[in-house]
PDB file of N, CA and C in Angstrom:
ATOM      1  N   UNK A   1       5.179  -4.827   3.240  1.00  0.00           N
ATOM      2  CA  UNK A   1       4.166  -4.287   4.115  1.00  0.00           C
ATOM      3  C   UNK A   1       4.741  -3.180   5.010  1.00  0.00           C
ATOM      4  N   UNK A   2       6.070  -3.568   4.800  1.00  0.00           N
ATOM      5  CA  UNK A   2       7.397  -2.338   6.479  1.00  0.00           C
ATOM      6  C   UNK A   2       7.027  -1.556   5.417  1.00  0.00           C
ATOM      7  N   UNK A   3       6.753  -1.217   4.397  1.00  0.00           N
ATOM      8  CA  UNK A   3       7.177  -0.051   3.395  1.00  0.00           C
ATOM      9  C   UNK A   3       5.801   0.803   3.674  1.00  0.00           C
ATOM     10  N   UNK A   4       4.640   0.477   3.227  1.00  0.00           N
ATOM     11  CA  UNK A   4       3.247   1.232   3.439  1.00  0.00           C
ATOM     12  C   UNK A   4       3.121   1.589   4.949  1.00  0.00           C
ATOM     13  N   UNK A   5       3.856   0.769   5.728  1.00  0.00           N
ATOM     14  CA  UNK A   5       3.588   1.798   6.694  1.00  0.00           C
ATOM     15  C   UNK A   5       4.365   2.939   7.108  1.00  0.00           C
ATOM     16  N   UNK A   6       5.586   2.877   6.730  1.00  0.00           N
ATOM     17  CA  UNK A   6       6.586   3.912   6.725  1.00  0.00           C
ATOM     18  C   UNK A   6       6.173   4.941   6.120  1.00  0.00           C
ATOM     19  N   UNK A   7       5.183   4.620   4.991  1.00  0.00           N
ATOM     20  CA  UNK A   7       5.274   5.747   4.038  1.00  0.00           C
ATOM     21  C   UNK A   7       3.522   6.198   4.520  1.00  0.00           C
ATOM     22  N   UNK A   8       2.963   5.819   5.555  1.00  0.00           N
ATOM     23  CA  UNK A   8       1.570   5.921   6.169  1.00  0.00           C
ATOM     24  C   UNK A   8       2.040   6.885   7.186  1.00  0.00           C
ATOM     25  N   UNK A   9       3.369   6.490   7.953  1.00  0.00           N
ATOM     26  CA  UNK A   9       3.809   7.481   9.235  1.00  0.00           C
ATOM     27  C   UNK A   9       4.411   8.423   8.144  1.00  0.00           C
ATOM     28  N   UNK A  10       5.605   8.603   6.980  1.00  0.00           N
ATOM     29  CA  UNK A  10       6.021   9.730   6.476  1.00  0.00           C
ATOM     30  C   UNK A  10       4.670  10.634   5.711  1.00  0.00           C
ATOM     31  N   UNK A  11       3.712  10.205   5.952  1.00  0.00           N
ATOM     32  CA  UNK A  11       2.439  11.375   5.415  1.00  0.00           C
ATOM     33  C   UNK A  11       2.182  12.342   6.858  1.00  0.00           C
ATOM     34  N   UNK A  12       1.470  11.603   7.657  1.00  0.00           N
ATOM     35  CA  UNK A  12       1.316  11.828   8.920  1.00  0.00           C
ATOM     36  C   UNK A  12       2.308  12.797   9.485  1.00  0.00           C
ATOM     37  N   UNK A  13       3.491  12.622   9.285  1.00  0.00           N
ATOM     38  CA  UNK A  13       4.650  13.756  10.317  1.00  0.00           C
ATOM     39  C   UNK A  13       4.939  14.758   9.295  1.00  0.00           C
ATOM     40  N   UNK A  14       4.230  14.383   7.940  1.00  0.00           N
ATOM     41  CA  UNK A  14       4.607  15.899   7.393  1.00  0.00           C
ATOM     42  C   UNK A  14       3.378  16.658   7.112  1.00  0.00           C
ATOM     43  N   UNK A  15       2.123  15.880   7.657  1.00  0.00           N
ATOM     44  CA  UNK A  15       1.060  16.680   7.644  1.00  0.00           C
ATOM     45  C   UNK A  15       1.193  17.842   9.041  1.00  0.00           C
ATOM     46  N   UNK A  16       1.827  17.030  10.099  1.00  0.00           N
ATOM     47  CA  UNK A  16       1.567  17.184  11.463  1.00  0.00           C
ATOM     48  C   UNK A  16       3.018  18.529  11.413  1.00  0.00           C
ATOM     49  N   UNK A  17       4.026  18.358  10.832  1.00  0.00           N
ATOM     50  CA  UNK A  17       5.057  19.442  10.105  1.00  0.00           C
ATOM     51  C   UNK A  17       4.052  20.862   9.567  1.00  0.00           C
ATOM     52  N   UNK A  18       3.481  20.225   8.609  1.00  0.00           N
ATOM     53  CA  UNK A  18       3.003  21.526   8.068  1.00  0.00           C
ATOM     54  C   UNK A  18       1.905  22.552   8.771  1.00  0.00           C
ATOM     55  N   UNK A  19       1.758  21.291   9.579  1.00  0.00           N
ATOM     56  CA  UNK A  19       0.153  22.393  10.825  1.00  0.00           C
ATOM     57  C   UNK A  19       1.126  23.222  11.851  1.00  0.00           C
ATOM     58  N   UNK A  20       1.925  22.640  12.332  1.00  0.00           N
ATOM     59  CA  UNK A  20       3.115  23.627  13.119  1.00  0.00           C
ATOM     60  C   UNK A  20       3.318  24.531  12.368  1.00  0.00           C
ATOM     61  N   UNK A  21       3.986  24.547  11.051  1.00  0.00           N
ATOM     62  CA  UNK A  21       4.626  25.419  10.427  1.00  0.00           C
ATOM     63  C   UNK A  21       3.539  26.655  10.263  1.00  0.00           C
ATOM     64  N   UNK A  22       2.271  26.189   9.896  1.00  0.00           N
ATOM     65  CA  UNK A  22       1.038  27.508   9.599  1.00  0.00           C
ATOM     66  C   UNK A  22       1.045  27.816  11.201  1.00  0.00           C
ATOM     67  N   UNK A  23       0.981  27.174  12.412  1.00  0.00           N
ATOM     68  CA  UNK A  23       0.193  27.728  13.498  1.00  0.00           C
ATOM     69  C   UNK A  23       1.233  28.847  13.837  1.00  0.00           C
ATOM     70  N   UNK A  24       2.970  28.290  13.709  1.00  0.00           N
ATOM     71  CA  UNK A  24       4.082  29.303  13.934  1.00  0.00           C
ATOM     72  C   UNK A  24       4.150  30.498  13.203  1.00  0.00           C
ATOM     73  N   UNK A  25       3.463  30.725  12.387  1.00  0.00           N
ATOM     74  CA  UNK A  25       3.421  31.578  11.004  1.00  0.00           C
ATOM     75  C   UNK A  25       2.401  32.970  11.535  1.00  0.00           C
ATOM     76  N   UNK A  26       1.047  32.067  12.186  1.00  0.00           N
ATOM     77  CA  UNK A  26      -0.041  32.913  12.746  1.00  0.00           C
ATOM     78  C   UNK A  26       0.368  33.313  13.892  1.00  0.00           C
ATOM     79  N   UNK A  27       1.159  32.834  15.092  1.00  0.00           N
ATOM     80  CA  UNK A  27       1.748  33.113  16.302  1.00  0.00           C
ATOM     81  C   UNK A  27       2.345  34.371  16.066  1.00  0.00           C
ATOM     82  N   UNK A  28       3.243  34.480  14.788  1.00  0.00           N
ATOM     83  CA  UNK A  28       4.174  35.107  14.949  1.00  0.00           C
ATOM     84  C   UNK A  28       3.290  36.802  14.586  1.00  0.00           C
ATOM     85  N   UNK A  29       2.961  36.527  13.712  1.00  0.00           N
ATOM     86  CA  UNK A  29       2.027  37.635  12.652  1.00  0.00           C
ATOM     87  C   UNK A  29       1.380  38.264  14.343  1.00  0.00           C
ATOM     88  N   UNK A  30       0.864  37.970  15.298  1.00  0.00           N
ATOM     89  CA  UNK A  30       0.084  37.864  16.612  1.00  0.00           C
ATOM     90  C   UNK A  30       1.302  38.777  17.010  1.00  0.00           C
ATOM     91  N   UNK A  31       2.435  38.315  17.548  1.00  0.00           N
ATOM     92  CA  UNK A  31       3.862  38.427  18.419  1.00  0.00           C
ATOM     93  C   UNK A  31       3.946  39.532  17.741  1.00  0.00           C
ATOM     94  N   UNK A  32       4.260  40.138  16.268  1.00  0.00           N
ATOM     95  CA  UNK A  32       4.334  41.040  15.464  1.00  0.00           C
ATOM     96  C   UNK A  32       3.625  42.356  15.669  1.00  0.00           C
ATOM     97  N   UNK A  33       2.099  41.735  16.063  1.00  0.00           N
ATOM     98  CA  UNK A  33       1.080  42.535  15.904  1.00  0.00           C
ATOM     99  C   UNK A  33       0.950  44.058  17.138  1.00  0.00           C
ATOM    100  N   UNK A  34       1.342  45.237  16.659  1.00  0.00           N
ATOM    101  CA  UNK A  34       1.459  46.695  18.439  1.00  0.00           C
ATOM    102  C   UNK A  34       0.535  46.498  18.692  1.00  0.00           C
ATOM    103  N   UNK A  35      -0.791  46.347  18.319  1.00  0.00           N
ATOM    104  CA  UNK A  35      -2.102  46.696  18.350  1.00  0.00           C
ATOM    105  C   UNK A  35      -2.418  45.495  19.378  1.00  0.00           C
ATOM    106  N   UNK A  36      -1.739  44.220  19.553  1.00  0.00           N
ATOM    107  CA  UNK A  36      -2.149  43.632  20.529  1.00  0.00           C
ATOM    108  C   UNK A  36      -1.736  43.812  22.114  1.00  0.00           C
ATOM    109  N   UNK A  37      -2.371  43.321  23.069  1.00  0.00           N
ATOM    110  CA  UNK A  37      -1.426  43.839  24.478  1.00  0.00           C
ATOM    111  C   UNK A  37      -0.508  42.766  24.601  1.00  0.00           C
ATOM    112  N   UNK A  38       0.513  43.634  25.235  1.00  0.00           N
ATOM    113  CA  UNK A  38       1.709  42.640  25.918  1.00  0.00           C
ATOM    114  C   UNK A  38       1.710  41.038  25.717  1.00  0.00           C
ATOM    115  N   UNK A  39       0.922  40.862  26.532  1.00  0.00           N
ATOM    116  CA  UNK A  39       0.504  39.587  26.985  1.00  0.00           C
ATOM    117  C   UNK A  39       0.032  39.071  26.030  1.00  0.00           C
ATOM    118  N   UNK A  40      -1.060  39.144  25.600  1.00  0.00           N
ATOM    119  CA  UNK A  40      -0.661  37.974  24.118  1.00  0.00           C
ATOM    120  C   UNK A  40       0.251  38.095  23.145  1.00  0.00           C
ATOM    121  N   UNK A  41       1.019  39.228  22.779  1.00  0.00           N
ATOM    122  CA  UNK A  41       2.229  39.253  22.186  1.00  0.00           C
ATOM    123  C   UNK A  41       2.969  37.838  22.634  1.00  0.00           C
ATOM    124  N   UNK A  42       3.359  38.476  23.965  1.00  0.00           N
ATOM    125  CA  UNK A  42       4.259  37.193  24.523  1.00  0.00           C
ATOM    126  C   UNK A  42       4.160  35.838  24.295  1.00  0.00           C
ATOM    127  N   UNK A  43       2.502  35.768  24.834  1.00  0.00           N
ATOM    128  CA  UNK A  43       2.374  34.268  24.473  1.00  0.00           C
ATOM    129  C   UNK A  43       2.265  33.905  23.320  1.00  0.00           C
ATOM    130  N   UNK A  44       2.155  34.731  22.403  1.00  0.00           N
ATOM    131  CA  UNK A  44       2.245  34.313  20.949  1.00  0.00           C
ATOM    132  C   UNK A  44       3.736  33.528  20.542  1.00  0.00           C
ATOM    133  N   UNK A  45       4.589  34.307  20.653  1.00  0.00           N
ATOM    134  CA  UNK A  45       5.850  34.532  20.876  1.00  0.00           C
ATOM    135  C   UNK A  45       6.058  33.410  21.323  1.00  0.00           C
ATOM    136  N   UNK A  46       6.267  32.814  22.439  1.00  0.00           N
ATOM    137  CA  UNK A  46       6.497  31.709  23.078  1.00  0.00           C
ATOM    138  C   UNK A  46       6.023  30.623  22.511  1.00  0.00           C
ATOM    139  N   UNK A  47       4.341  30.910  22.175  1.00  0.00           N
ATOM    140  CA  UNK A  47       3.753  29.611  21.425  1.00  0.00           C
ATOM    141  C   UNK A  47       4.626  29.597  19.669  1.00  0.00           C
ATOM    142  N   UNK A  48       4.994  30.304  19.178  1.00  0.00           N
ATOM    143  CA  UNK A  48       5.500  30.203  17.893  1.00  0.00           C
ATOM    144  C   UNK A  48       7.142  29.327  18.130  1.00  0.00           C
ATOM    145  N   UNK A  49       7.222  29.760  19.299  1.00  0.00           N
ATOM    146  CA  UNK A  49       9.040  28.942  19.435  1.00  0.00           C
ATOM    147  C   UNK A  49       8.444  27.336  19.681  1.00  0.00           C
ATOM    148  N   UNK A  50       7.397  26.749  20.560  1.00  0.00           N
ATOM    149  CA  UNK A  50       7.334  26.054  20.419  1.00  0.00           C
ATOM    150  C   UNK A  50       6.735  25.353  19.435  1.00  0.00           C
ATOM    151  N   UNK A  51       5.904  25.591  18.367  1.00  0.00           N
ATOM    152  CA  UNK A  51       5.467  25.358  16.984  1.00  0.00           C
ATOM    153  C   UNK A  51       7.076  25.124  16.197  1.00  0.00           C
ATOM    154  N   UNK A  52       7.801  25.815  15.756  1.00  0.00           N
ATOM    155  CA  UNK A  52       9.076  25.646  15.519  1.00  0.00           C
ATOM    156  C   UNK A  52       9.738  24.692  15.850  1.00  0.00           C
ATOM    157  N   UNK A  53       9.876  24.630  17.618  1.00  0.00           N
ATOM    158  CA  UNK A  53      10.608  22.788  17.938  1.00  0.00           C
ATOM    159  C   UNK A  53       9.510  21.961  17.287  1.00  0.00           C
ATOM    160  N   UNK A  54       8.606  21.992  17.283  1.00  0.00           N
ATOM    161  CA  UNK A  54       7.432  20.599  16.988  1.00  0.00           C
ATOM    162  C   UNK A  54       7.769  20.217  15.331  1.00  0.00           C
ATOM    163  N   UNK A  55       7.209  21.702  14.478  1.00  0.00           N
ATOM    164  CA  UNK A  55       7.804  21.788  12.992  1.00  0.00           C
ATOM    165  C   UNK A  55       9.027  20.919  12.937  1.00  0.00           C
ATOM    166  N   UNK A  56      10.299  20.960  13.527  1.00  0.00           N
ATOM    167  CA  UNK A  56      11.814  20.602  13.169  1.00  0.00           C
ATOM    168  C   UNK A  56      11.794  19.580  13.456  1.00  0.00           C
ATOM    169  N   UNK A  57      10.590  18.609  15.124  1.00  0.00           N
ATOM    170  CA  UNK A  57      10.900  17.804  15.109  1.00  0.00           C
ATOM    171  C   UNK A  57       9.945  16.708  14.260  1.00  0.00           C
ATOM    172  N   UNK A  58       9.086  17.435  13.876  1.00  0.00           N
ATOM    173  CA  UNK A  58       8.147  16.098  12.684  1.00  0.00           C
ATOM    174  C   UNK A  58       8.829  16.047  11.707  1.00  0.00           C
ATOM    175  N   UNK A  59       9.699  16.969  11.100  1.00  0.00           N
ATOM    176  CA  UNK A  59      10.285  17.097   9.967  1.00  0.00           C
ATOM    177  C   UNK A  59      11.404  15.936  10.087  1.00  0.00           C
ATOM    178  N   UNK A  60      12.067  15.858  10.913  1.00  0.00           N
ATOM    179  CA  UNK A  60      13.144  14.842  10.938  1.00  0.00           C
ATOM    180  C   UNK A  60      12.376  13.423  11.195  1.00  0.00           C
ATOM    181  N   UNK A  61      11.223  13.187  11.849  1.00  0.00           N
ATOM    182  CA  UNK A  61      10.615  12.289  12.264  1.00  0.00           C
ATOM    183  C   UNK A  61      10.222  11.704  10.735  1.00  0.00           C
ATOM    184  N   UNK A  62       9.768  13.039   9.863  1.00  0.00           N
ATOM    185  CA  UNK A  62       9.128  12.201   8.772  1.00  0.00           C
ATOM    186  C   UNK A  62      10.075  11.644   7.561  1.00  0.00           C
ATOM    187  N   UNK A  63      11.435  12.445   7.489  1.00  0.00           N
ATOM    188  CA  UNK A  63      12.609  12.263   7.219  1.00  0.00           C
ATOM    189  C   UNK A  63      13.229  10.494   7.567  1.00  0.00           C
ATOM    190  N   UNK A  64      13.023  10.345   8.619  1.00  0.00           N
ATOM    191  CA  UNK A  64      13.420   9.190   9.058  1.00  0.00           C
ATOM    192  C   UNK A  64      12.512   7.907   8.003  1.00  0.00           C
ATOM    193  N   UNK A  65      11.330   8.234   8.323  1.00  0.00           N
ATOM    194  CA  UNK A  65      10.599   7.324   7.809  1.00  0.00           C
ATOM    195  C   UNK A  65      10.711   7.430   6.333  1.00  0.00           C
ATOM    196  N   UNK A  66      11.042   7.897   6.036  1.00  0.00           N
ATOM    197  CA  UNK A  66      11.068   8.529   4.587  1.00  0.00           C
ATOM    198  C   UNK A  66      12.262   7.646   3.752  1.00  0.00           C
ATOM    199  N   UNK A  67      13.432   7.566   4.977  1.00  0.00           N
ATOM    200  CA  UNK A  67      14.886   6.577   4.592  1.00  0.00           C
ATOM    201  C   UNK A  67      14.060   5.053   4.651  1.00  0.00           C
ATOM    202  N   UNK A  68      13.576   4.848   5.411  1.00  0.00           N
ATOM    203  CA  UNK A  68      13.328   3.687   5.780  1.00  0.00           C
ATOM    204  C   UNK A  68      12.194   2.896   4.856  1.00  0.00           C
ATOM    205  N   UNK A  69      11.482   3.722   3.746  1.00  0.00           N
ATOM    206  CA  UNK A  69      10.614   3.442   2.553  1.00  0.00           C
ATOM    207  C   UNK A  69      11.238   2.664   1.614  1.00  0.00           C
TER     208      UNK A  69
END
């Protein structure tokens, strides 16, 4: 039963992985973008670094669970 749920949380942190990974993807394309002003550049920018920690840390999160299947 430890097993289905491990492998219920390793779906979950690599779904929750892959939505970071697209939102960091669109942040950046934003951060990228002259045509936008400053200011959302930046915050793009900023929001893509933190999409990145979140990405790295579901990834190991789902990793974990993943040993533990």
């Amino acid at each position: 039963m430890d097993s289905i749920k491990q492998g219920a949380n390793y779906i979950s942190e690599s779904a929750k992985q892959a939505m970071h990974g697209v939102s960091k993807d669109a942040n950046k394309e934003v951060a990228k973008d002259n045509n936008a002003p400053i200011g959302t550049r930046a915050s793009a920018a900023k929001d893509a670094l933190g999409d990145k920690f979140n990405e790295n840390k579901h990834d190991a999160k789902a990793e974990a669970h993943k040993q533990q299947i």
